[in-house]
PDB file of N, CA and C in Angstrom:
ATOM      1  N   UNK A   1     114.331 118.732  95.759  1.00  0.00           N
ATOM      2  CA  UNK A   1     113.220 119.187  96.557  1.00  0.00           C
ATOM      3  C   UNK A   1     112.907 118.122  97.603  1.00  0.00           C
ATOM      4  N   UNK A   2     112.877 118.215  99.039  1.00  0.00           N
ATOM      5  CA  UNK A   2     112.839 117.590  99.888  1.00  0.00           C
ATOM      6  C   UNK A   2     111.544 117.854 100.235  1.00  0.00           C
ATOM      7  N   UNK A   3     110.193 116.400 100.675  1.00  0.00           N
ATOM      8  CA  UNK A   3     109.187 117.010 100.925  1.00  0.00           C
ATOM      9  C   UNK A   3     109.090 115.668 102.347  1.00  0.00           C
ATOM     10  N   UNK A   4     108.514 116.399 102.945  1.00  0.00           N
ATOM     11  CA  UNK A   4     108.001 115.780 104.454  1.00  0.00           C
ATOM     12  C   UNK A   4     106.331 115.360 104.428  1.00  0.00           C
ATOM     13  N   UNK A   5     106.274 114.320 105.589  1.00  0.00           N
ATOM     14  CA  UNK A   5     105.122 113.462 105.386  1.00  0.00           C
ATOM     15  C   UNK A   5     104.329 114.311 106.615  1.00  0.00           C
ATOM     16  N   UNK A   6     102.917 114.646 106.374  1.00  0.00           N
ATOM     17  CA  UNK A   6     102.330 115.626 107.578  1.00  0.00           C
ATOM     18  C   UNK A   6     102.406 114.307 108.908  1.00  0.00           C
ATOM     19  N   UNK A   7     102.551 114.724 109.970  1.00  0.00           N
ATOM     20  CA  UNK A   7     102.562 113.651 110.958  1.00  0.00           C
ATOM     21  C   UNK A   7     101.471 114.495 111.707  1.00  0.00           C
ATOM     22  N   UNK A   8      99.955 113.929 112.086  1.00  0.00           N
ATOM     23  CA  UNK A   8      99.008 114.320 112.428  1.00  0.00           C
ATOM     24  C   UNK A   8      99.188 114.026 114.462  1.00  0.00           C
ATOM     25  N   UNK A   9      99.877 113.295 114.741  1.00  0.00           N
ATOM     26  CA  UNK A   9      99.940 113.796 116.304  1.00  0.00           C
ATOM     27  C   UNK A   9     101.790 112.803 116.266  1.00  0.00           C
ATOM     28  N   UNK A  10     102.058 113.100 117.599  1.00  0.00           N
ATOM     29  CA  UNK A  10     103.530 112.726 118.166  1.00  0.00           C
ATOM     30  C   UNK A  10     102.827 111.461 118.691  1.00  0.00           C
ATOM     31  N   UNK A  11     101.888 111.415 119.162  1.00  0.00           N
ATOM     32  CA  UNK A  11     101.282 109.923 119.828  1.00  0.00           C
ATOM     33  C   UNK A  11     101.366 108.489 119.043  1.00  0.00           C
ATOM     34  N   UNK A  12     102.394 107.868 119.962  1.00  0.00           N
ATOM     35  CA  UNK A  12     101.990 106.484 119.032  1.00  0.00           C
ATOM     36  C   UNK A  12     100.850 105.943 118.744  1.00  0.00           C
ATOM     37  N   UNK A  13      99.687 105.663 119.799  1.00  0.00           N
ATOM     38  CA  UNK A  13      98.891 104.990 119.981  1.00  0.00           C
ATOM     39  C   UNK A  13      98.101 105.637 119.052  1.00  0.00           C
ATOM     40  N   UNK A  14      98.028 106.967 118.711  1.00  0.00           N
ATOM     41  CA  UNK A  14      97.291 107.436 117.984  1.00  0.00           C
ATOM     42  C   UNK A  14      97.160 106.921 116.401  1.00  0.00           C
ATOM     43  N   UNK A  15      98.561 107.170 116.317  1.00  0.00           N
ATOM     44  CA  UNK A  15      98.812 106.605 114.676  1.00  0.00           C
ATOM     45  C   UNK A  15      98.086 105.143 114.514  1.00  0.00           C
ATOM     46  N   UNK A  16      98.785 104.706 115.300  1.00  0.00           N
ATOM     47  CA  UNK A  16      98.376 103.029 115.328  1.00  0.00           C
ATOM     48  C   UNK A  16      96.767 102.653 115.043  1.00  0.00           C
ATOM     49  N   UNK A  17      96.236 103.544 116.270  1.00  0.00           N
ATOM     50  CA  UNK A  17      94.432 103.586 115.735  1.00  0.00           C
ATOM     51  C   UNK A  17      94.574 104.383 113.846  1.00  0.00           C
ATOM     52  N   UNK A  18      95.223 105.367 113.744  1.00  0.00           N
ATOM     53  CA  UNK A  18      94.965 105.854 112.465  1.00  0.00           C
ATOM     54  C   UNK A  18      94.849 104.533 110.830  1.00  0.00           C
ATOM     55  N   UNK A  19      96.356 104.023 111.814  1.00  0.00           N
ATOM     56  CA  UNK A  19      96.559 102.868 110.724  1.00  0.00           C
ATOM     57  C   UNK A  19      95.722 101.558 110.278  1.00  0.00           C
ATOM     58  N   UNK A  20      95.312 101.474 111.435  1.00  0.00           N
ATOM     59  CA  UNK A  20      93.903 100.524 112.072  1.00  0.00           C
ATOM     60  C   UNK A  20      92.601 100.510 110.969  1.00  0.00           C
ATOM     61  N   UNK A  21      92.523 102.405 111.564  1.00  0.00           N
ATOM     62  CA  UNK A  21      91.191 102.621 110.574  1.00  0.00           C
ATOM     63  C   UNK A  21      90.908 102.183 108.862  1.00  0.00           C
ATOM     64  N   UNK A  22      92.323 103.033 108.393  1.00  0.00           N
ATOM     65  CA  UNK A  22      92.782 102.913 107.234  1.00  0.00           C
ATOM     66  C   UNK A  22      92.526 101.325 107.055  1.00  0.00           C
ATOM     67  N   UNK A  23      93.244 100.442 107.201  1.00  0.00           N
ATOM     68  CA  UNK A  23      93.174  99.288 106.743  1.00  0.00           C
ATOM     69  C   UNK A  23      91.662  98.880 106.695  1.00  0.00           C
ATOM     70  N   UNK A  24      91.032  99.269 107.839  1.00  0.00           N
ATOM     71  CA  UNK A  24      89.966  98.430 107.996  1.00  0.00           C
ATOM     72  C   UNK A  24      88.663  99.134 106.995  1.00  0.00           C
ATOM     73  N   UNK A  25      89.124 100.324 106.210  1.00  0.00           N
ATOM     74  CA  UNK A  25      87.839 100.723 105.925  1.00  0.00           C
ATOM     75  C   UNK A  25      88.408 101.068 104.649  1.00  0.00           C
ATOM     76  N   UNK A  26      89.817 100.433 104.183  1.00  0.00           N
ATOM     77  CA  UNK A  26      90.393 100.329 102.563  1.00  0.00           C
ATOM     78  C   UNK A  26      90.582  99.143 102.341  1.00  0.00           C
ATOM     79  N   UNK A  27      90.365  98.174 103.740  1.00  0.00           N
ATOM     80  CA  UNK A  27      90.987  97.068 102.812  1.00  0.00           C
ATOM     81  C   UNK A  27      89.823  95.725 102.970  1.00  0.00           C
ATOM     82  N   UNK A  28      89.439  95.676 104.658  1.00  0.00           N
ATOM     83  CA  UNK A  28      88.595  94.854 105.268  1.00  0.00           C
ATOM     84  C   UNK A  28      86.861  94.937 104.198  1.00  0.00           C
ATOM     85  N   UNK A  29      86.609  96.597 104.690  1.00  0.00           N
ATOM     86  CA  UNK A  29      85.450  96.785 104.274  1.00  0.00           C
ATOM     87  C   UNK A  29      84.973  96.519 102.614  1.00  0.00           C
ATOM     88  N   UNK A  30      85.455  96.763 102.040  1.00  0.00           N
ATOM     89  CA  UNK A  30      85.318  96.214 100.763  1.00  0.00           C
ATOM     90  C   UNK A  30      85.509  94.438 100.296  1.00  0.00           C
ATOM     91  N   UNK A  31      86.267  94.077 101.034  1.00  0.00           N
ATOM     92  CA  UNK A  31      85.948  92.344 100.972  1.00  0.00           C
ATOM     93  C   UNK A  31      84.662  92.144 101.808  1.00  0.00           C
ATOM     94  N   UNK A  32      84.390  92.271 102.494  1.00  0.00           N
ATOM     95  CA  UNK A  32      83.050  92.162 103.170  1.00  0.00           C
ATOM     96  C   UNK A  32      81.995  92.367 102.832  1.00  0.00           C
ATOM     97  N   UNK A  33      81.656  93.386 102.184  1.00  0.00           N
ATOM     98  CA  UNK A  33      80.722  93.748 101.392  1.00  0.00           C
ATOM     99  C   UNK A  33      80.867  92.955 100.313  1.00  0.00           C
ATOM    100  N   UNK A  34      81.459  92.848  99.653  1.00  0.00           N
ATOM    101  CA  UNK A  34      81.758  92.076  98.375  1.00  0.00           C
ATOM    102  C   UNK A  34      81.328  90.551  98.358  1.00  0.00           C
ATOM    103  N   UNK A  35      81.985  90.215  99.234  1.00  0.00           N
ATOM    104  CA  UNK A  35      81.766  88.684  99.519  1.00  0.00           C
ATOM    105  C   UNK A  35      80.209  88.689 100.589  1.00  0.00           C
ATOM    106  N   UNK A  36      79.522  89.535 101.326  1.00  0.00           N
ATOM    107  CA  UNK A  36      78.259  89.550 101.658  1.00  0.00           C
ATOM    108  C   UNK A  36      77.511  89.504 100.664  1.00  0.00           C
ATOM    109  N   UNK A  37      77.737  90.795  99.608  1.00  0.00           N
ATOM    110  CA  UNK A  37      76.653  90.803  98.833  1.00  0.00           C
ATOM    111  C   UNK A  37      76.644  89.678  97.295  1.00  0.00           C
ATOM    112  N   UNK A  38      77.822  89.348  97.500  1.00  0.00           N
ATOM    113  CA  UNK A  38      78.071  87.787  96.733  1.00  0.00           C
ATOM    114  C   UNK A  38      76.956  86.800  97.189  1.00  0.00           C
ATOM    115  N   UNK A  39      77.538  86.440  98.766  1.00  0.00           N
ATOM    116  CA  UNK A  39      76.382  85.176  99.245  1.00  0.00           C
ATOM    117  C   UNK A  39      75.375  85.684  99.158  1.00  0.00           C
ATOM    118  N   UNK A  40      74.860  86.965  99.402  1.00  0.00           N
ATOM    119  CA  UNK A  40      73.073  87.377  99.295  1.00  0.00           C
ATOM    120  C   UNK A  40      72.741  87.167  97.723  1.00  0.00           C
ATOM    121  N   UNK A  41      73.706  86.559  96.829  1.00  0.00           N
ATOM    122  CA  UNK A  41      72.865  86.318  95.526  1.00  0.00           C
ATOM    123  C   UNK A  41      73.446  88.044  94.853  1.00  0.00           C
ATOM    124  N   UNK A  42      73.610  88.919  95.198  1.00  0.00           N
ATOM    125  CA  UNK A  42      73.654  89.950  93.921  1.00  0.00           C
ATOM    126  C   UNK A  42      75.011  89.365  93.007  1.00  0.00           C
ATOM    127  N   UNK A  43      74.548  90.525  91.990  1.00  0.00           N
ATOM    128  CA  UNK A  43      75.928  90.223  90.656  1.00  0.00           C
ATOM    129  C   UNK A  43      77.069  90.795  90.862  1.00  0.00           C
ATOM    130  N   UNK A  44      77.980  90.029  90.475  1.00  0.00           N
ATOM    131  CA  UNK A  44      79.403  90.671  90.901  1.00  0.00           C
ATOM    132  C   UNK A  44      79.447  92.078  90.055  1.00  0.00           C
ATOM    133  N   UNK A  45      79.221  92.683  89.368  1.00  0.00           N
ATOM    134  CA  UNK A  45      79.506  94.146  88.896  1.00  0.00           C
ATOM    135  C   UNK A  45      79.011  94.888  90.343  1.00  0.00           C
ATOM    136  N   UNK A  46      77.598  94.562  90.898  1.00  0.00           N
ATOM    137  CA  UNK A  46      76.754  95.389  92.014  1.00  0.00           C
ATOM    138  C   UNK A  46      77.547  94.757  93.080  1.00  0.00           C
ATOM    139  N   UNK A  47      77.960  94.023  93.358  1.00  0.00           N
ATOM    140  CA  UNK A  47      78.936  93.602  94.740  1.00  0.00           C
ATOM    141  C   UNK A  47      80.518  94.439  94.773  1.00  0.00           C
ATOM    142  N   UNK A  48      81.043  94.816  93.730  1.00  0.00           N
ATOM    143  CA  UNK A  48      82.159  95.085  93.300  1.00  0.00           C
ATOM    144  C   UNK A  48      82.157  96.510  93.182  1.00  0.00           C
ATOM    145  N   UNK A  49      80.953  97.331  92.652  1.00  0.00           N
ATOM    146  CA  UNK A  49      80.664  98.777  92.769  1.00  0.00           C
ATOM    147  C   UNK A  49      80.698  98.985  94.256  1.00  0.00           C
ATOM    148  N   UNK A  50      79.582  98.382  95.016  1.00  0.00           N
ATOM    149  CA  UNK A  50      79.345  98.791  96.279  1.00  0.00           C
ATOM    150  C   UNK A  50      80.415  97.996  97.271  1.00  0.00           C
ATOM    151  N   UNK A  51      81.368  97.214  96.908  1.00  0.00           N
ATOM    152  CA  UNK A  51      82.469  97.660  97.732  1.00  0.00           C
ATOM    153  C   UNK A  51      83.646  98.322  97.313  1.00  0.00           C
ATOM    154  N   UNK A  52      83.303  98.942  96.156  1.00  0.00           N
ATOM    155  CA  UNK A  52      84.104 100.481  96.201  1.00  0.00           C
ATOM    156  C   UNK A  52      84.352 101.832  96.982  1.00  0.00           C
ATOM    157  N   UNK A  53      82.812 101.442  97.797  1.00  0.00           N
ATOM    158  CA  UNK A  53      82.088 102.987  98.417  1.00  0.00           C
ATOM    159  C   UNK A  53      82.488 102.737  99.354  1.00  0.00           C
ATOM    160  N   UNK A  54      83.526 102.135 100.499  1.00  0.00           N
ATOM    161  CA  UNK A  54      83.886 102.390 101.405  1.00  0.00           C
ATOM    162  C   UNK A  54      85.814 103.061 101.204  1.00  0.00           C
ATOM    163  N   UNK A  55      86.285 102.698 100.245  1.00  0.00           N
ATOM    164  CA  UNK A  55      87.437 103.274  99.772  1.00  0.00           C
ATOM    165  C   UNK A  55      87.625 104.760  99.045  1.00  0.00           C
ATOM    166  N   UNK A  56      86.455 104.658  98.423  1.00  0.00           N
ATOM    167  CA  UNK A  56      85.672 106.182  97.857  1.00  0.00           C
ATOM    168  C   UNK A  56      85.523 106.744  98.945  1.00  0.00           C
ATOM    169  N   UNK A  57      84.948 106.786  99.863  1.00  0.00           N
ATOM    170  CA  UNK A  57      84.195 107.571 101.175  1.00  0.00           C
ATOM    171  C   UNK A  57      85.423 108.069 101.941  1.00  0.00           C
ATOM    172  N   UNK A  58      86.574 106.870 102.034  1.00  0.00           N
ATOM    173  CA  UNK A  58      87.709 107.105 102.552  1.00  0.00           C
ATOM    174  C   UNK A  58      88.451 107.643 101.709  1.00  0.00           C
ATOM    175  N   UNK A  59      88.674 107.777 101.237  1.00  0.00           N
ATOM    176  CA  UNK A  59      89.644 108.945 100.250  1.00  0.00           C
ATOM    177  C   UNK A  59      88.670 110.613  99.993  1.00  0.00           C
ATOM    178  N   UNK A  60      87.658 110.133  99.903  1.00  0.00           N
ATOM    179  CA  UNK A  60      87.046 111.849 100.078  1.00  0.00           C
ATOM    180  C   UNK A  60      87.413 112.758 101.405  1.00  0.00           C
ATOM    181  N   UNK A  61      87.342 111.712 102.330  1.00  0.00           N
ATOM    182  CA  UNK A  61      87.158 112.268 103.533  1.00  0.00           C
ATOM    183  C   UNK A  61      88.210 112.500 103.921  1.00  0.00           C
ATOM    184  N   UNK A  62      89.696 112.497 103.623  1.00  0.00           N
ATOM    185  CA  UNK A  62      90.957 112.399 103.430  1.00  0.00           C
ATOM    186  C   UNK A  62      91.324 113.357 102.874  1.00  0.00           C
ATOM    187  N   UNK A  63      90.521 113.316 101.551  1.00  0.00           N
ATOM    188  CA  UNK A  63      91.208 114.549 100.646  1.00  0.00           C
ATOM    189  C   UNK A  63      90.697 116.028 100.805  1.00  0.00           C
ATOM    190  N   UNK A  64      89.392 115.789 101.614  1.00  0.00           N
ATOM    191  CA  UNK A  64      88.805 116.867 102.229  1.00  0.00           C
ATOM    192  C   UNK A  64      89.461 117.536 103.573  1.00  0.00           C
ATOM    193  N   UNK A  65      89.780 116.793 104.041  1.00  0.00           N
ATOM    194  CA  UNK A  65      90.580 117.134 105.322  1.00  0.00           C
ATOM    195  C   UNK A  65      91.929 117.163 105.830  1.00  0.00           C
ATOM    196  N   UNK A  66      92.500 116.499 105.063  1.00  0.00           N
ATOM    197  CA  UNK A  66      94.253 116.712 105.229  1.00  0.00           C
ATOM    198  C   UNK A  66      94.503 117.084 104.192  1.00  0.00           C
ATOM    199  N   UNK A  67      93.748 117.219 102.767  1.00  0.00           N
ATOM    200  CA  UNK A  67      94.457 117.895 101.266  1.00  0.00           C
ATOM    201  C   UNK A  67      95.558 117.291 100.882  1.00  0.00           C
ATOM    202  N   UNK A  68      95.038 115.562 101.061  1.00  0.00           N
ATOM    203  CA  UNK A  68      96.209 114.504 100.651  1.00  0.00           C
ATOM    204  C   UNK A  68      95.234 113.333 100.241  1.00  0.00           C
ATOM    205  N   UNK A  69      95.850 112.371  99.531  1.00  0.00           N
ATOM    206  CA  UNK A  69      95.034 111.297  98.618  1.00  0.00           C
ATOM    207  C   UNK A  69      95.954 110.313  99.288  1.00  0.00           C
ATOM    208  N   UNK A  70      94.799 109.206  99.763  1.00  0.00           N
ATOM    209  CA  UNK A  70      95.150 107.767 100.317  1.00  0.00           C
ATOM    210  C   UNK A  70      96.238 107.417  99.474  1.00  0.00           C
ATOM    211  N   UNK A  71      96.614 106.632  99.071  1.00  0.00           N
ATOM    212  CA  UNK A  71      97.427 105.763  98.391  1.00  0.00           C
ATOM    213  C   UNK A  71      96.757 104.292  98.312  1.00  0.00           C
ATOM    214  N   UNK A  72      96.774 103.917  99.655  1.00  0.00           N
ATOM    215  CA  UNK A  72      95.726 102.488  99.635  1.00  0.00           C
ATOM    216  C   UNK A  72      94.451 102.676  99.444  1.00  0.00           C
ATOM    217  N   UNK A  73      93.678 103.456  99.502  1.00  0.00           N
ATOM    218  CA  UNK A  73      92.046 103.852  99.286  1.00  0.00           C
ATOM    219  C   UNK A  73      92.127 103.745  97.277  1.00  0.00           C
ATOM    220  N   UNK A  74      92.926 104.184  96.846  1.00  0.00           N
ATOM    221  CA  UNK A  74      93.621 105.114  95.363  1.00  0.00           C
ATOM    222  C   UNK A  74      93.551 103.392  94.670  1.00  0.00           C
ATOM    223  N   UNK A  75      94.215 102.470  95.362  1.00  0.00           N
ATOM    224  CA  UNK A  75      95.143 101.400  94.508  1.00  0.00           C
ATOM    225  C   UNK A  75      93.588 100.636  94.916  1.00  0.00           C
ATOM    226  N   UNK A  76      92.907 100.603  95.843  1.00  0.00           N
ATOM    227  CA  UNK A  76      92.094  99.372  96.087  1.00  0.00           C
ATOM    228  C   UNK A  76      90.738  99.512  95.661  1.00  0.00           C
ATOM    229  N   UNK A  77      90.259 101.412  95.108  1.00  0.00           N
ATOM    230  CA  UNK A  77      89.684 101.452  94.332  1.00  0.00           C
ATOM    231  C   UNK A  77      89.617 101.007  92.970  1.00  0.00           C
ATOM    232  N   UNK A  78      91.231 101.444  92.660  1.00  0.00           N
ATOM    233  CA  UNK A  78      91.655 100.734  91.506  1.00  0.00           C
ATOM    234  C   UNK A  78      91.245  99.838  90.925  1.00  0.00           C
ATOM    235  N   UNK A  79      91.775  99.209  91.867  1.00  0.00           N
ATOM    236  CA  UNK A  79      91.286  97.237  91.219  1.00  0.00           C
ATOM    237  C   UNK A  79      89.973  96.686  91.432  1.00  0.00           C
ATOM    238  N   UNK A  80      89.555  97.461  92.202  1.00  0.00           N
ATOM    239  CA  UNK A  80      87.435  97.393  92.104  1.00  0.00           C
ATOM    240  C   UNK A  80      86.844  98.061  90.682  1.00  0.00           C
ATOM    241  N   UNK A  81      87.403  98.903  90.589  1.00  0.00           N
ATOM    242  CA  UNK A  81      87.039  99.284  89.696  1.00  0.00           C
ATOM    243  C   UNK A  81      87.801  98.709  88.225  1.00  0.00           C
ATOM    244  N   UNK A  82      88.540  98.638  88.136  1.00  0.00           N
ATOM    245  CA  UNK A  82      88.960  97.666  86.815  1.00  0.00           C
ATOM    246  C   UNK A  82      88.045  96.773  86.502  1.00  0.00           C
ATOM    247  N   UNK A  83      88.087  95.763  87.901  1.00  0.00           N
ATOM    248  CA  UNK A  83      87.447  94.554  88.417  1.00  0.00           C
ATOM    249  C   UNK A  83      86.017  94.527  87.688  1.00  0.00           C
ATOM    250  N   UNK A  84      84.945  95.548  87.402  1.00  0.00           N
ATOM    251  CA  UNK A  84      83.940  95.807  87.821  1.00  0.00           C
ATOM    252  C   UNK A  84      84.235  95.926  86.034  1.00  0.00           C
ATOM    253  N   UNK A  85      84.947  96.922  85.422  1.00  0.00           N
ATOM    254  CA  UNK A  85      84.616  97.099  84.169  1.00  0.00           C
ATOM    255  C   UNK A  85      84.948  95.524  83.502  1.00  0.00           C
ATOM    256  N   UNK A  86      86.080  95.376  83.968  1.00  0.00           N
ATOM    257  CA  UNK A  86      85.907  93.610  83.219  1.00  0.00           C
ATOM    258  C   UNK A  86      84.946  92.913  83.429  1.00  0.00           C
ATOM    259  N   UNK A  87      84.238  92.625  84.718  1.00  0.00           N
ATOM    260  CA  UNK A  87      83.473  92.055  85.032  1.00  0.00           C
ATOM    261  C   UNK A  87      82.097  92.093  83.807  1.00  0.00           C
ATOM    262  N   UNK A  88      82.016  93.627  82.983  1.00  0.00           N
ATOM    263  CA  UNK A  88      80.456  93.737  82.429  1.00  0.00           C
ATOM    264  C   UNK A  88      81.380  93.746  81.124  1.00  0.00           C
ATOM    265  N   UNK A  89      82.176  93.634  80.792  1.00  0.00           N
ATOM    266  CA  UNK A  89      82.361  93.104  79.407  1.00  0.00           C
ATOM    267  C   UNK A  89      82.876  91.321  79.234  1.00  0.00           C
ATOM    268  N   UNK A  90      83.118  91.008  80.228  1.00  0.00           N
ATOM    269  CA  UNK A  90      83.470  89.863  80.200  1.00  0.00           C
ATOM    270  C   UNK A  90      82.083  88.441  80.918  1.00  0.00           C
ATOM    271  N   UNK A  91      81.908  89.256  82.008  1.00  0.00           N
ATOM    272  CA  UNK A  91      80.918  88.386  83.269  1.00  0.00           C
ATOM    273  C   UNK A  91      81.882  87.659  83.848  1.00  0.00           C
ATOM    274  N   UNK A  92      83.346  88.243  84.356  1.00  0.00           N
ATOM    275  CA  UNK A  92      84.098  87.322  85.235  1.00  0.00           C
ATOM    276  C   UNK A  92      84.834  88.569  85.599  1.00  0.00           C
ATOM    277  N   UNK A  93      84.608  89.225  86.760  1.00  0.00           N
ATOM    278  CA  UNK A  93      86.251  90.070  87.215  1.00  0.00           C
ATOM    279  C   UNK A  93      87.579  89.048  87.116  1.00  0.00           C
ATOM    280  N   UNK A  94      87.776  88.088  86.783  1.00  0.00           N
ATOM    281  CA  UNK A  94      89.047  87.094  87.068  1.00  0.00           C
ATOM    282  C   UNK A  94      89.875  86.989  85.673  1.00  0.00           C
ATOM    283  N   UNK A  95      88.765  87.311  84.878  1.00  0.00           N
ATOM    284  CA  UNK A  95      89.409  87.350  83.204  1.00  0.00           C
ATOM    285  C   UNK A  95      90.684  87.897  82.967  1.00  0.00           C
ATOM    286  N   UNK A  96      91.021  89.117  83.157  1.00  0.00           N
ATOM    287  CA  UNK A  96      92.174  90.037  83.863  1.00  0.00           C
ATOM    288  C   UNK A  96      93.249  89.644  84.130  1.00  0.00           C
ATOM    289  N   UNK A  97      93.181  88.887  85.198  1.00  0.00           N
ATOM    290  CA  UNK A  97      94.187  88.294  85.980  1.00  0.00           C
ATOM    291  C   UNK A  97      95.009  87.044  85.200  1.00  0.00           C
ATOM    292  N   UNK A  98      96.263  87.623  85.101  1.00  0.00           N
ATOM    293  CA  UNK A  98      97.509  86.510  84.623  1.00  0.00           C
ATOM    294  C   UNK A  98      96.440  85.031  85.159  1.00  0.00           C
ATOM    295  N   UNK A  99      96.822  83.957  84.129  1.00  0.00           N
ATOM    296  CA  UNK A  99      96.391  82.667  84.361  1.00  0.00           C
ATOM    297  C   UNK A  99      98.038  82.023  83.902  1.00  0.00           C
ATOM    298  N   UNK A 100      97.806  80.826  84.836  1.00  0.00           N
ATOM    299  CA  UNK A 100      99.096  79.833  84.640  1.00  0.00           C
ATOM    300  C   UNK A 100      99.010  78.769  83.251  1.00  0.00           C
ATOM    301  N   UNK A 101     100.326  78.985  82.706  1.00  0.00           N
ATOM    302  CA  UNK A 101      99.901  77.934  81.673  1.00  0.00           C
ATOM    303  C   UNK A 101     100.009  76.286  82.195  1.00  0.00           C
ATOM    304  N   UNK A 102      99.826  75.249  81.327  1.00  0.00           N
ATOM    305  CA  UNK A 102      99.894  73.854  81.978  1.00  0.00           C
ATOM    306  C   UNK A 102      99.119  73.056  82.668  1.00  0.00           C
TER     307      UNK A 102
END
């Protein structure tokens, strides 16, 4: 079964802004928030939820309108959200993460 990728215009420049967006509102926006609402003093579970909601927002709005699921919105929720459940059983999102021995 051979399946094809929808290509939403022939325009380069277009994609390029498409790709733009994507990054910036799956990948940018959620460190930003995160690390803002870090320095403003909140707790990393509430810094880590609410920079979920820009990858959430982007994948709704995605799946609402092209009837396709991000992939990067999908994976970077992911790990916010892992992040977030370790975070309240542990009090460290970092717990998780491979550590080096030595």
């Amino acid at each position: 079964m051979v399946t094809t990728v929808p290509v939403t215009s022939g325009n380069p420049a277009h994609r390029s802004a498409a790709i733009a967006l994507t990054v910036v509102l799956d990948l940018a926006a959620p460190i930003i928030v995160f690390y803002g609402l870090r320095w403003a003093g909140a707790a990393v579970f509430v810094a880590l939820i609410a920079g979920a909601t820009t990858p959430t927002l982007s994948m709704l709005v995605k799946l609402t309108k092209d009837r396709r699921v991000d992939a990067l919105a999908v994976a970077v929720l992911g790990v916010l959200l892992l992040s977030a459940g370790v975070s309240l059983i542990d009090g460290s999102p970092q717990s998780w993460q491979p550590r080096t021995v030595g």
